[in-house]
C-alpha atoms as a PDB file:
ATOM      1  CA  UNK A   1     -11.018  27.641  25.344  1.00  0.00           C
ATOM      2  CA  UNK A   2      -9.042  26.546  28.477  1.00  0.00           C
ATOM      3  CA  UNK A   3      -6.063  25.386  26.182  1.00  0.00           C
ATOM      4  CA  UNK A   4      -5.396  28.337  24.546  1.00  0.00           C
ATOM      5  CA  UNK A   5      -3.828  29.659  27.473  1.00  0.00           C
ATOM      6  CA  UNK A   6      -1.877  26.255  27.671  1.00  0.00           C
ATOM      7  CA  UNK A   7       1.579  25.096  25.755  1.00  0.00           C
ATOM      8  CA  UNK A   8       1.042  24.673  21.750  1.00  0.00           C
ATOM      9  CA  UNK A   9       4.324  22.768  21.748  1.00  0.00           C
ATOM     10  CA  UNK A  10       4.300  20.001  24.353  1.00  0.00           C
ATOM     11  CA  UNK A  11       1.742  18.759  26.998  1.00  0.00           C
ATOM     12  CA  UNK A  12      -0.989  20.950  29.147  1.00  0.00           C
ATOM     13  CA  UNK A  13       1.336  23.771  31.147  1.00  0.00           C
ATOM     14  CA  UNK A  14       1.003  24.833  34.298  1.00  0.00           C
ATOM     15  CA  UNK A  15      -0.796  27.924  33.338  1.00  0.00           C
ATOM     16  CA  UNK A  16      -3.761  29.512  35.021  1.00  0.00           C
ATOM     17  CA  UNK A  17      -6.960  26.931  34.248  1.00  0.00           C
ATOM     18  CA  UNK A  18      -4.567  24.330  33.296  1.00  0.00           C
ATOM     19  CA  UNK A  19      -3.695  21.039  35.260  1.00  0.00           C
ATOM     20  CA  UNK A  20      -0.380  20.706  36.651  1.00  0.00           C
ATOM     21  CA  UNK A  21       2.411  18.948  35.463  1.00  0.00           C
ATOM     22  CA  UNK A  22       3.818  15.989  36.999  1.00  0.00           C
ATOM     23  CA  UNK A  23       7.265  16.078  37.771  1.00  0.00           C
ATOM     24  CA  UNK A  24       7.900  13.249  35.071  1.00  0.00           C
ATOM     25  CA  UNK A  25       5.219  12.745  31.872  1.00  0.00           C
ATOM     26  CA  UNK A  26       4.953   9.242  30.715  1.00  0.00           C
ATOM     27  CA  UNK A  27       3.472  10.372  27.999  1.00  0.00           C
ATOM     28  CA  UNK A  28       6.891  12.554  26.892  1.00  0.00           C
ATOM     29  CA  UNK A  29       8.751   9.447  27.542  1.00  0.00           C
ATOM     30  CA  UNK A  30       8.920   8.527  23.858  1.00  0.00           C
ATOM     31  CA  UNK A  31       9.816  11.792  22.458  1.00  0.00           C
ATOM     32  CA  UNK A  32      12.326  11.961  25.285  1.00  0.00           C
ATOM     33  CA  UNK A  33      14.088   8.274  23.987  1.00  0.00           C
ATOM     34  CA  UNK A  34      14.041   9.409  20.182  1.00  0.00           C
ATOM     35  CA  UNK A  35      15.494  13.038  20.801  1.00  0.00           C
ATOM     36  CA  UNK A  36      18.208  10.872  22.918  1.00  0.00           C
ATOM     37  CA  UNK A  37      18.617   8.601  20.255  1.00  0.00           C
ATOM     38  CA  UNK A  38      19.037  11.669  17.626  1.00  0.00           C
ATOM     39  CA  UNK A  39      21.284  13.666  19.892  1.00  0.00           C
ATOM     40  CA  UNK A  40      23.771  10.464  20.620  1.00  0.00           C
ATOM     41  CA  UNK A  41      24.481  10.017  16.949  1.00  0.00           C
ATOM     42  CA  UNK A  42      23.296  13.290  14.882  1.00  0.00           C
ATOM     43  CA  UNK A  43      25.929  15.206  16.998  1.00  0.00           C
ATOM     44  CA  UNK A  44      28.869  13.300  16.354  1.00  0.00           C
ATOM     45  CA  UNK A  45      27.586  12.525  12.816  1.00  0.00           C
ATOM     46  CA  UNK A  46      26.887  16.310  11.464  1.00  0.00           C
ATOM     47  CA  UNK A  47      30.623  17.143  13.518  1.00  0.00           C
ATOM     48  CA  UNK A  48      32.353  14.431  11.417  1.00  0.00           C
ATOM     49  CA  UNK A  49      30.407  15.534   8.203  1.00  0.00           C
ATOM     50  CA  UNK A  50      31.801  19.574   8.758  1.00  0.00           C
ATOM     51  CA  UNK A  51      35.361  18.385   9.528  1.00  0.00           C
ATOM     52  CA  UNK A  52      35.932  15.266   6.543  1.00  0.00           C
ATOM     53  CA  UNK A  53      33.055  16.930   3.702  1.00  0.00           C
ATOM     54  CA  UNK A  54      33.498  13.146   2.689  1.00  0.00           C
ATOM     55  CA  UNK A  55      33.939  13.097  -1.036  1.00  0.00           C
ATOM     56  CA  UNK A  56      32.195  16.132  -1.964  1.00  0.00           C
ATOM     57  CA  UNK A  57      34.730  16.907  -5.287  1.00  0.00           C
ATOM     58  CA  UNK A  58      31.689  15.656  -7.086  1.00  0.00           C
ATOM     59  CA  UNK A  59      29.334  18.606  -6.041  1.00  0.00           C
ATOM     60  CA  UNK A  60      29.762  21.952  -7.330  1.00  0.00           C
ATOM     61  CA  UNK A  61      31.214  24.711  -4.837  1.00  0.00           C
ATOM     62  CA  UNK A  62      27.331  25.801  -4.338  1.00  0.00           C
ATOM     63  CA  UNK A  63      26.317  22.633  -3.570  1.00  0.00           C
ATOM     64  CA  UNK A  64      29.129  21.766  -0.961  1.00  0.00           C
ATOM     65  CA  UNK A  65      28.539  25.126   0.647  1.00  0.00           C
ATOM     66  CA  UNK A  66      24.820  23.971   1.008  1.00  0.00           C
ATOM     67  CA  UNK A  67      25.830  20.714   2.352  1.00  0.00           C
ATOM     68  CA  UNK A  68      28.138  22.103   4.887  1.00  0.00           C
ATOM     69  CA  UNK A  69      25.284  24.796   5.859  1.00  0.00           C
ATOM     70  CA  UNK A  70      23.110  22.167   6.218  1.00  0.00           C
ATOM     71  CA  UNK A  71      25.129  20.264   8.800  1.00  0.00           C
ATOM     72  CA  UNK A  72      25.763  23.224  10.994  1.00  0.00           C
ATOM     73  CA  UNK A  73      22.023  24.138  10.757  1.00  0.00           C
ATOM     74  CA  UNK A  74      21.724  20.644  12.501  1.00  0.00           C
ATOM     75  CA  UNK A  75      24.467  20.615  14.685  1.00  0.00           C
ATOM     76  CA  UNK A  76      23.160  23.631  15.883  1.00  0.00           C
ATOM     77  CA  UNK A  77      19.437  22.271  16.576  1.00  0.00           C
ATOM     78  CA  UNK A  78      20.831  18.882  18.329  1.00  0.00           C
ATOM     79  CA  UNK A  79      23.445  20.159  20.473  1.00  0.00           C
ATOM     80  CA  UNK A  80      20.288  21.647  22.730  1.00  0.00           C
ATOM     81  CA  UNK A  81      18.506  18.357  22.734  1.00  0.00           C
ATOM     82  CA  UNK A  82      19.572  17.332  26.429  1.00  0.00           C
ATOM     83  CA  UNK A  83      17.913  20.337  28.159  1.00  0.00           C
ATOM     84  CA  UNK A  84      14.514  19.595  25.688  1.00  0.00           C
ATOM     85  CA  UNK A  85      14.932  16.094  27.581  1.00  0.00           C
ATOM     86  CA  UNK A  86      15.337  17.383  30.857  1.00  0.00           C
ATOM     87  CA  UNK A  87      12.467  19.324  29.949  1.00  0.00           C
ATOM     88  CA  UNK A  88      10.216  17.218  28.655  1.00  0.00           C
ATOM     89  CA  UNK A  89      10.549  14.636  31.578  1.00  0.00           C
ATOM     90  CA  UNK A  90      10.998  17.087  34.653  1.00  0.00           C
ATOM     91  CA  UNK A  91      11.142  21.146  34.318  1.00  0.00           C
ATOM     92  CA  UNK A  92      12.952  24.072  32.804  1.00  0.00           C
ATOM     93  CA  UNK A  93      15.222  25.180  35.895  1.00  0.00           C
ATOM     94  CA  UNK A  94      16.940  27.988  34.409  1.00  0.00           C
ATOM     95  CA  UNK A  95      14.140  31.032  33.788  1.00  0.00           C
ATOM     96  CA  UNK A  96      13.048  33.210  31.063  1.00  0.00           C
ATOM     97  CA  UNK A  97      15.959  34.422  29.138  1.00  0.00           C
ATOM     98  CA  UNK A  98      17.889  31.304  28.797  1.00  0.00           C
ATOM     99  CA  UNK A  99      14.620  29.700  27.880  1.00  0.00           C
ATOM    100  CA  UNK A 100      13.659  32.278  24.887  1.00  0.00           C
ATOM    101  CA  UNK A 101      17.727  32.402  23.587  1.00  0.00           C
ATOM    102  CA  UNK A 102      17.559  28.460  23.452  1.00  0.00           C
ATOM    103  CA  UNK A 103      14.552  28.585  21.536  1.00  0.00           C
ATOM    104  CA  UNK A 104      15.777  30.683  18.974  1.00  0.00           C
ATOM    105  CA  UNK A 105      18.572  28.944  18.422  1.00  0.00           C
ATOM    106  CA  UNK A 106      16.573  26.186  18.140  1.00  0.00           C
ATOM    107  CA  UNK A 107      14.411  27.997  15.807  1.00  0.00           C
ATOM    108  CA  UNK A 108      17.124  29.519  13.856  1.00  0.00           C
ATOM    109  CA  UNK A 109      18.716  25.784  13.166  1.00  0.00           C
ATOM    110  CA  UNK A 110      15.126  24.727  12.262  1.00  0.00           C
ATOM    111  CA  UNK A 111      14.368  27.148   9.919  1.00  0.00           C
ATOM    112  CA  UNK A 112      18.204  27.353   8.429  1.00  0.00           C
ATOM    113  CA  UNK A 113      17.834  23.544   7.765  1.00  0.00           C
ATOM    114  CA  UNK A 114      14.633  23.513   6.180  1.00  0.00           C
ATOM    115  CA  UNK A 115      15.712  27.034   3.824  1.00  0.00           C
ATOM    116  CA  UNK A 116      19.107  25.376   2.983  1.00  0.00           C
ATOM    117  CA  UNK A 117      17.477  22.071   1.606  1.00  0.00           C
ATOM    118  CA  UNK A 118      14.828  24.233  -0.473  1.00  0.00           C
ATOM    119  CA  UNK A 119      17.747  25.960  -1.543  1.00  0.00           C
ATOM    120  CA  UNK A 120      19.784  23.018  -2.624  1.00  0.00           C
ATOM    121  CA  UNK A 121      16.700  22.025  -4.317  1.00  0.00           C
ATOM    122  CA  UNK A 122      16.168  25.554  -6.341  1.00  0.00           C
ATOM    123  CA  UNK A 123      19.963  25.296  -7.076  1.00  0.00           C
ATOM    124  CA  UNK A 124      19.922  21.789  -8.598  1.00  0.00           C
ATOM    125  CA  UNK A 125      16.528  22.781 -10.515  1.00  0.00           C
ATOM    126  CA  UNK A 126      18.545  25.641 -12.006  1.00  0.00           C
ATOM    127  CA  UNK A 127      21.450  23.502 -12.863  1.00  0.00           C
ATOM    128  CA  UNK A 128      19.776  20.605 -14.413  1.00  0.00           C
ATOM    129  CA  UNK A 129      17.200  21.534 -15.702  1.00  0.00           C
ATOM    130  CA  UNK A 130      17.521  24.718 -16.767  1.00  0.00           C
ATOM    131  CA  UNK A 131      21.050  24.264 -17.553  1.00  0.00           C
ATOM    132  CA  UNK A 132      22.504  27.477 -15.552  1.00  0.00           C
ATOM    133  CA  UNK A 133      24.840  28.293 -13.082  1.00  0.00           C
ATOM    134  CA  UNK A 134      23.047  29.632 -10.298  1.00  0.00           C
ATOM    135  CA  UNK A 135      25.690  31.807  -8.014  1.00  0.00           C
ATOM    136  CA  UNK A 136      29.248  32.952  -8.191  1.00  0.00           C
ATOM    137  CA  UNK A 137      31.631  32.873  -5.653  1.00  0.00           C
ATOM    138  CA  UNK A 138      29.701  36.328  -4.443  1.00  0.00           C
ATOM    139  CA  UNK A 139      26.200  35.639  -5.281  1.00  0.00           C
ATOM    140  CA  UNK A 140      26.774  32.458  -3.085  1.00  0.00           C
ATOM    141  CA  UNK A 141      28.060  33.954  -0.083  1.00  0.00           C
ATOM    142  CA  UNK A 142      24.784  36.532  -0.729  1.00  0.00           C
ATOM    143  CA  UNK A 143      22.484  33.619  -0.339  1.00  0.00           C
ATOM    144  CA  UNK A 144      23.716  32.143   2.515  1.00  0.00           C
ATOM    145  CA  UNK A 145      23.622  35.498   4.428  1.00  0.00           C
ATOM    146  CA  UNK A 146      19.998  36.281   3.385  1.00  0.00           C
ATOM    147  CA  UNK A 147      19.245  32.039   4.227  1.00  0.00           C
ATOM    148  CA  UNK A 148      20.128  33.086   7.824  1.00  0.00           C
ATOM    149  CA  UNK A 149      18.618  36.545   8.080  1.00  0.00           C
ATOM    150  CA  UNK A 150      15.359  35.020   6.629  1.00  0.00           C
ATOM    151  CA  UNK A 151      15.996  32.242   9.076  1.00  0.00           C
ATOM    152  CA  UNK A 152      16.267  34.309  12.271  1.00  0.00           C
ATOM    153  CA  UNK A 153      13.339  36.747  11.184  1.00  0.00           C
ATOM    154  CA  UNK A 154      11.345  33.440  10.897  1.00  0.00           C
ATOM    155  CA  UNK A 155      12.348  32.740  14.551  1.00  0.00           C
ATOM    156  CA  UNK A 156      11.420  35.855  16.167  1.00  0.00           C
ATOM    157  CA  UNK A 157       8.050  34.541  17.286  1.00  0.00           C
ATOM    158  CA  UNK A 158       9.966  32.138  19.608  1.00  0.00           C
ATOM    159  CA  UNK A 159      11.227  34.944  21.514  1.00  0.00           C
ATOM    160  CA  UNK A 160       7.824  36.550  22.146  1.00  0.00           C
ATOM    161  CA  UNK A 161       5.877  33.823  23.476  1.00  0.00           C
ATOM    162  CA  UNK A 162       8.305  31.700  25.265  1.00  0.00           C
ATOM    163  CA  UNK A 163       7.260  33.087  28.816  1.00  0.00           C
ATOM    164  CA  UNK A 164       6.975  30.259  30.663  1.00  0.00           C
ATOM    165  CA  UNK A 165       9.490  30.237  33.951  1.00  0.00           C
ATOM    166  CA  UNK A 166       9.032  26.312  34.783  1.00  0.00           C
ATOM    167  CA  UNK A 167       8.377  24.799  31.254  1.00  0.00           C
ATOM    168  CA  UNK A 168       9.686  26.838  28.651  1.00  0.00           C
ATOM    169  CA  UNK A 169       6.668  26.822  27.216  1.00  0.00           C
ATOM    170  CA  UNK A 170       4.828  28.893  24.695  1.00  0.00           C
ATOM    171  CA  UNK A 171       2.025  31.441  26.484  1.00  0.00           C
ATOM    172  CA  UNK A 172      -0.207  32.597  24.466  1.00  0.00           C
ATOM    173  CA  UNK A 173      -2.083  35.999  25.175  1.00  0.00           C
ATOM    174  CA  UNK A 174      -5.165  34.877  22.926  1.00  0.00           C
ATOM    175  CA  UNK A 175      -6.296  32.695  20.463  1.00  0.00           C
ATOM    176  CA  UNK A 176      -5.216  35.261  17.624  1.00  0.00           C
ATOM    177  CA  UNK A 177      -1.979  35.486  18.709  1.00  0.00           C
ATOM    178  CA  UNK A 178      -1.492  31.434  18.482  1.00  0.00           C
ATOM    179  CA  UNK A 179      -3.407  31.464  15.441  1.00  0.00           C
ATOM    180  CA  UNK A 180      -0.766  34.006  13.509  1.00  0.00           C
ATOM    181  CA  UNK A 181       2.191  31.436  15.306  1.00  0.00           C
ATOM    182  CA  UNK A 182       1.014  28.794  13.816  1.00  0.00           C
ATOM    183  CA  UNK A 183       0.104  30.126  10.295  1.00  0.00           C
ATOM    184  CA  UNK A 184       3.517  31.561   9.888  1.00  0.00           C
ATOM    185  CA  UNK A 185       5.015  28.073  10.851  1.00  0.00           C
ATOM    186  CA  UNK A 186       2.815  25.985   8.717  1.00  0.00           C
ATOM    187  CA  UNK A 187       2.979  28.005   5.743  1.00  0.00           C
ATOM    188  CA  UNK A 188       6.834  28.786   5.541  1.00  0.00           C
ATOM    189  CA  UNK A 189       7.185  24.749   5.674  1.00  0.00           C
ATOM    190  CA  UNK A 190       4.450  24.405   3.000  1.00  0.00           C
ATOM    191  CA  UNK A 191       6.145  26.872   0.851  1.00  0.00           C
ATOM    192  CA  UNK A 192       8.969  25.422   1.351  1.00  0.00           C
ATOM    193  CA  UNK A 193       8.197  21.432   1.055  1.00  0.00           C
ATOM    194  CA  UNK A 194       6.009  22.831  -2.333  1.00  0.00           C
ATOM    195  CA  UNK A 195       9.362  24.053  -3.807  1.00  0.00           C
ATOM    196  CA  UNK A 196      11.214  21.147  -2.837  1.00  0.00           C
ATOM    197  CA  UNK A 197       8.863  18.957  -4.515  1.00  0.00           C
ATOM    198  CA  UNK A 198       8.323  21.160  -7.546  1.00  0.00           C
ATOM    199  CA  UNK A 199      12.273  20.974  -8.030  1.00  0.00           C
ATOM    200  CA  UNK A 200      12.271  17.318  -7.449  1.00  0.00           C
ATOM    201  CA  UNK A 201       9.650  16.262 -10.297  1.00  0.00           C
ATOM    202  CA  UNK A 202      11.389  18.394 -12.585  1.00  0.00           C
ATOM    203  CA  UNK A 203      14.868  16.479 -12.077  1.00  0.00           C
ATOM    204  CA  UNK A 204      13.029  13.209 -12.532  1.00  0.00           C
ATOM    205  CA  UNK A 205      11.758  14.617 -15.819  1.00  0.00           C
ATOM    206  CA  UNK A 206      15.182  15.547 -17.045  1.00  0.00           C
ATOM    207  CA  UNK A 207      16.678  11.888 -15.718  1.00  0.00           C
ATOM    208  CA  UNK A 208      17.936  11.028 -18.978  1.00  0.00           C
ATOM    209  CA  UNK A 209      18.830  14.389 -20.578  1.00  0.00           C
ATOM    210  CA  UNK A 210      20.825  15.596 -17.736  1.00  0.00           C
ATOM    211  CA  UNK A 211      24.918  15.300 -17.020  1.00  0.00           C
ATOM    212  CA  UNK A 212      23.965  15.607 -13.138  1.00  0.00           C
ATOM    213  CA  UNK A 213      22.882  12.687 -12.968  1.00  0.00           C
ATOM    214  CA  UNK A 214      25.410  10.319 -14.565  1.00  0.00           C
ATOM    215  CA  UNK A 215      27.097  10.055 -11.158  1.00  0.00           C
ATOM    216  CA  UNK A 216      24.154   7.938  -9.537  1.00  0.00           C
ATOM    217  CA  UNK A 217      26.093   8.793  -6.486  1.00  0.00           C
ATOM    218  CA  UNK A 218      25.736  12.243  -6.037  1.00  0.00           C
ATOM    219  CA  UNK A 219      21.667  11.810  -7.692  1.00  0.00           C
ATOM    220  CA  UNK A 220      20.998   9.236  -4.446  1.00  0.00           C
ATOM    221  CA  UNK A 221      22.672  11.974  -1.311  1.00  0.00           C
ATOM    222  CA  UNK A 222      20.451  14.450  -2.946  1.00  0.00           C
ATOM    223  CA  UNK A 223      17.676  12.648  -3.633  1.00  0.00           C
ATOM    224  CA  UNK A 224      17.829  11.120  -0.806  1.00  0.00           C
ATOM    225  CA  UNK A 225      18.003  14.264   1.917  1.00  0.00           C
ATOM    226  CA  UNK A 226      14.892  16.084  -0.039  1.00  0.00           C
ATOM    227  CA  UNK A 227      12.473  13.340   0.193  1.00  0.00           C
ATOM    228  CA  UNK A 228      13.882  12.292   3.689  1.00  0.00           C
ATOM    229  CA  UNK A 229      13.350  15.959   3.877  1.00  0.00           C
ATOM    230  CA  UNK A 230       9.867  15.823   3.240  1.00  0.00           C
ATOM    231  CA  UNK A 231       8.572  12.741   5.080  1.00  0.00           C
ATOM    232  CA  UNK A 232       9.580  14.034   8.356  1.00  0.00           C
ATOM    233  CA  UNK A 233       8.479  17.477   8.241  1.00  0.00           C
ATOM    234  CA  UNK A 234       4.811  17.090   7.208  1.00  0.00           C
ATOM    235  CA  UNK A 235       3.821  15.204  10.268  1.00  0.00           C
ATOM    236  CA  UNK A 236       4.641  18.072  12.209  1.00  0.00           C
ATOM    237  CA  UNK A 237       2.456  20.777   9.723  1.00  0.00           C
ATOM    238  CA  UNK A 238      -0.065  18.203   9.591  1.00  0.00           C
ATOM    239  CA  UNK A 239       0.000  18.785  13.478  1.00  0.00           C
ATOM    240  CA  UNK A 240      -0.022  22.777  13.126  1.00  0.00           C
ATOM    241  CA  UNK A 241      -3.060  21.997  10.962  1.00  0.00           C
ATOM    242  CA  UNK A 242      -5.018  20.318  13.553  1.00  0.00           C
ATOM    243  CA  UNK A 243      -4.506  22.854  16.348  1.00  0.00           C
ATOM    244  CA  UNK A 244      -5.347  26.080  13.556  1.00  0.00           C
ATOM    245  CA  UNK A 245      -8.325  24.112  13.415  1.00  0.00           C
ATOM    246  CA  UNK A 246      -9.118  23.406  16.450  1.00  0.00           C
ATOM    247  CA  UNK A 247      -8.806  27.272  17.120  1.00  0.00           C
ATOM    248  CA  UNK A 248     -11.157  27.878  14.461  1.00  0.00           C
ATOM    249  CA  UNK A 249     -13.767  25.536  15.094  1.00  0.00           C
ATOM    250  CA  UNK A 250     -13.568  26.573  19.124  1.00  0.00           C
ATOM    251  CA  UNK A 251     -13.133  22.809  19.607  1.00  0.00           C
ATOM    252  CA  UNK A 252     -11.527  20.747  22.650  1.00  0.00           C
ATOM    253  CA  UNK A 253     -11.128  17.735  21.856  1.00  0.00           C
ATOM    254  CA  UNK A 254      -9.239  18.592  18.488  1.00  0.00           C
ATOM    255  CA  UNK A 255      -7.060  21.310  20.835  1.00  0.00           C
ATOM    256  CA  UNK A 256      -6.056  18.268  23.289  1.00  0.00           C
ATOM    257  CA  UNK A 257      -5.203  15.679  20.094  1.00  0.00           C
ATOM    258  CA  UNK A 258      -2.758  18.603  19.058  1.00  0.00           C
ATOM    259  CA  UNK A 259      -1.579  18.749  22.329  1.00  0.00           C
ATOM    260  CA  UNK A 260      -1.074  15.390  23.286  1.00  0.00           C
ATOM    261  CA  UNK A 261       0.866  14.775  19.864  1.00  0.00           C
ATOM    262  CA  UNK A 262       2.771  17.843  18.966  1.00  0.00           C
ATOM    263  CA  UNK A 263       6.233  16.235  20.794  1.00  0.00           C
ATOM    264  CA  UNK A 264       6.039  13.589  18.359  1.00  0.00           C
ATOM    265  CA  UNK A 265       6.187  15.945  15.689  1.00  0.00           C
ATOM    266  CA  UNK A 266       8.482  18.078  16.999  1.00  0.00           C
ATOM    267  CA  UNK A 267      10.349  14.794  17.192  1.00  0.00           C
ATOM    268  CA  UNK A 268      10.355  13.774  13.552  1.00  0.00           C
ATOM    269  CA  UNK A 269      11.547  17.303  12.940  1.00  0.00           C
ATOM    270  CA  UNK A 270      14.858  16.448  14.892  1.00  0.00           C
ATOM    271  CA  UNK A 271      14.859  12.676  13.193  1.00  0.00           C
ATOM    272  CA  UNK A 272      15.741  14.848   9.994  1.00  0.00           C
ATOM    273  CA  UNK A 273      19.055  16.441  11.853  1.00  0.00           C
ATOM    274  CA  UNK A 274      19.851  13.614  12.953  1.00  0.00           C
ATOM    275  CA  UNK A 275      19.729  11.244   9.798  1.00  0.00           C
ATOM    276  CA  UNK A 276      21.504  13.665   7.173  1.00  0.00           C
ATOM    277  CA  UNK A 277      24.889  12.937   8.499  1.00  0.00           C
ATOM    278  CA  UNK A 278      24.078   9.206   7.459  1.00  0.00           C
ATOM    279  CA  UNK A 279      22.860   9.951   4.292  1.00  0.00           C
ATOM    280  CA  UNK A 280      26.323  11.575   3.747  1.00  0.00           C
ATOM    281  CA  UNK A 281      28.099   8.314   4.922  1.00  0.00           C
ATOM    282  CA  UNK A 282      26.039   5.944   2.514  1.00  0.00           C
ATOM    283  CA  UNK A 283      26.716   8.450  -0.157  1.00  0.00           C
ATOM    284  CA  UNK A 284      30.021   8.698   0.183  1.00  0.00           C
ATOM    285  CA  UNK A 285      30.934   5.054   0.929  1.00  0.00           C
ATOM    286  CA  UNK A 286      29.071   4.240  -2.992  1.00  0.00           C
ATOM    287  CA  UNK A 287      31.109   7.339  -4.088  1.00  0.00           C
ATOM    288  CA  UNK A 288      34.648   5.289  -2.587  1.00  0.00           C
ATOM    289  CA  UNK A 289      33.522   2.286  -4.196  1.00  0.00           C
ATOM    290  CA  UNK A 290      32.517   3.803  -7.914  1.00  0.00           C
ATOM    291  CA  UNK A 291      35.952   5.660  -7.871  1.00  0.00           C
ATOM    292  CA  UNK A 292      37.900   2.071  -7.045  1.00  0.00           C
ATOM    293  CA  UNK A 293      36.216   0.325 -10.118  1.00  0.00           C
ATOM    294  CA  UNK A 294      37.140   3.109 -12.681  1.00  0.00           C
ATOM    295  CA  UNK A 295      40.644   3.326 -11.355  1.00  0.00           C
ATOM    296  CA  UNK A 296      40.766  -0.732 -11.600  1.00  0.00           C
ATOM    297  CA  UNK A 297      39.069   0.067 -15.185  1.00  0.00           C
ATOM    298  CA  UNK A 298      41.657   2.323 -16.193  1.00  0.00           C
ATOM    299  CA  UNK A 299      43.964   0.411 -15.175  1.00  0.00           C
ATOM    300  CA  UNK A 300      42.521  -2.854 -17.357  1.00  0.00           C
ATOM    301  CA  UNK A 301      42.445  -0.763 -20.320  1.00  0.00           C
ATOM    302  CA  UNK A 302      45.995   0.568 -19.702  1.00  0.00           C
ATOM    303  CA  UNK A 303      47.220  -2.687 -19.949  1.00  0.00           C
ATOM    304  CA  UNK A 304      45.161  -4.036 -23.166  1.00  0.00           C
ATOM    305  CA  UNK A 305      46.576  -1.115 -24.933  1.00  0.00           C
ATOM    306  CA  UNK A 306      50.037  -1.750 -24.418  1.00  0.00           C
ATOM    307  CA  UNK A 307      49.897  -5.776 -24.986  1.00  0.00           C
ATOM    308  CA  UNK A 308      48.197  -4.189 -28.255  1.00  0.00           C
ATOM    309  CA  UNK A 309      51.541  -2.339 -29.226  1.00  0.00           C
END
């Protein structure tokens, strides 16, 4: 199958047996304006999120530490959006090992974002619902060094098959070797989106029992980053799905509906980066307003106690 030889992450390379690529892709030009439109606000957005942590006294210290990993997973996977553009539009212009380190960083940001909201998940599955600390001040540190080393073992892949010296494109030596790519992608996100949901049911089911989630608040950020969470990764496993089968079936036309859609994917994937900073915001801006009402409260009460006396 001529594709095989051919990217499995953006349009038909300029491999051997494959048609060339035009200088600029019309059909990249919407995953070009949406990784634009993530990089123009998701950088400035995660940067203000590490420097303010806007009213996080309401998380615990493991859940803070999450949040701030989970911003710097994303800072780290948007602040290489502008050469993707370039990319995706014209060519790679700087050769093999800047193209293989940029992926796995990219990589390592991917896969550090989607560990650190299945661990935030696992944490607050512990603490609700089974009514346990998870980590001390040691065990958390521990679990954010094995989140990265698991992280950059997951991205080691990116380094072997990123050969490409005009696209920076994945080259694939045979079908087999895409085939064990793409499994280890789809079913580290599976794994990963099963926990998250898992953890997520169980919360609901412990709604009223649990003291998490009297602040409403806090309940709606993380709520509200898992299911985001969730949404916009499966469209790009769904797409890993159609290309696995595509190998397996030896079919073309299901190898060139992967490839003409696995950008916008890919895309959705950076739409998460990019809208976690704003979940923090709205979060934090109910947070402001729930803390003015019970000082004007206290207040109130303050007063109809001493008219009392």
């Amino acid at each position: 199958m001529d594709q095989l030889s051919c990217s499995n992450t953006s349009n038909i390379s300029s491999a051997p047996g494959c048609p060339p690529l035009p200088s600029w892709y019309t059909d990249n030009l919407i995953p070009a304006l949406v990784l634009s439109f993530c990089f123009l606000l998701g950088v400035p957005g995660n940067i203000t999120v590490i420097i303010l942590k806007p009213n996080w006294q309401q998380l615990s210290s493991v859940s803070q530490s999450l949040m701030l990993n989970l911003a710097i997973s994303d800072l780290l996977c948007l602040l290489t959006l502008p050469l993707w553009i370039y990319t995706l539009l014209y060519s790679w212009p700087f050769g093999v090992v800047t193209c293989k380190l940029l992926s796995y960083l990219v990589y390592c940001g991917l896969y550090g974002s989607l560990l650190t909201v299945t661990a935030l998940s696992v944490q607050r599955y512990l603490q609700v619902v089974q009514l346990q600390k998870w980590f001390d001040r040691e065990g958390k540190k521990r679990m954010l060094v094995l989140l990265w080393l698991i992280a950059m073992l997951l991205s080691i892949p990116s380094l072997v098959v990123r050969q490409h010296w005009t696209t920076c494109r994945p080259h694939f030596s045979s079908p087999t070797q895409q085939m064990a790519v793409l499994l280890s992608e789809l079913l580290s996100g599976l794994a990963s989106i099963t926990v998250v949901v898992f953890s997520y049911i169980s919360l609901h089911r412990k709604v009223n029992q649990a003291a998490f989630f009297n602040n409403p608040q806090t309940t709606r950020l993380v709520t509200s980053i898992i299911v985001t969470f969730v949404i916009l990764w499966m469209p790009y496993h769904l797409i890993n799905m159609l290309a696995i089968a595509a190998i397996s079936l030896n079919n073309d036309s299901l190898m060139k509906s992967f490839i003409d859609n696995v950008n916008i994917g890919r895309a959705f994937v950076f739409v998460n980066s990019f809208l976690n900073p704003l979940l923090y915001a709205f979060a934090s801006r109910n947070m402001c307003t729930v803390c003015q009402e019970r000082n004007i409260d206290s207040v109130v009460n303050a007063e109809a106690r001493v008219s009392q006396v």
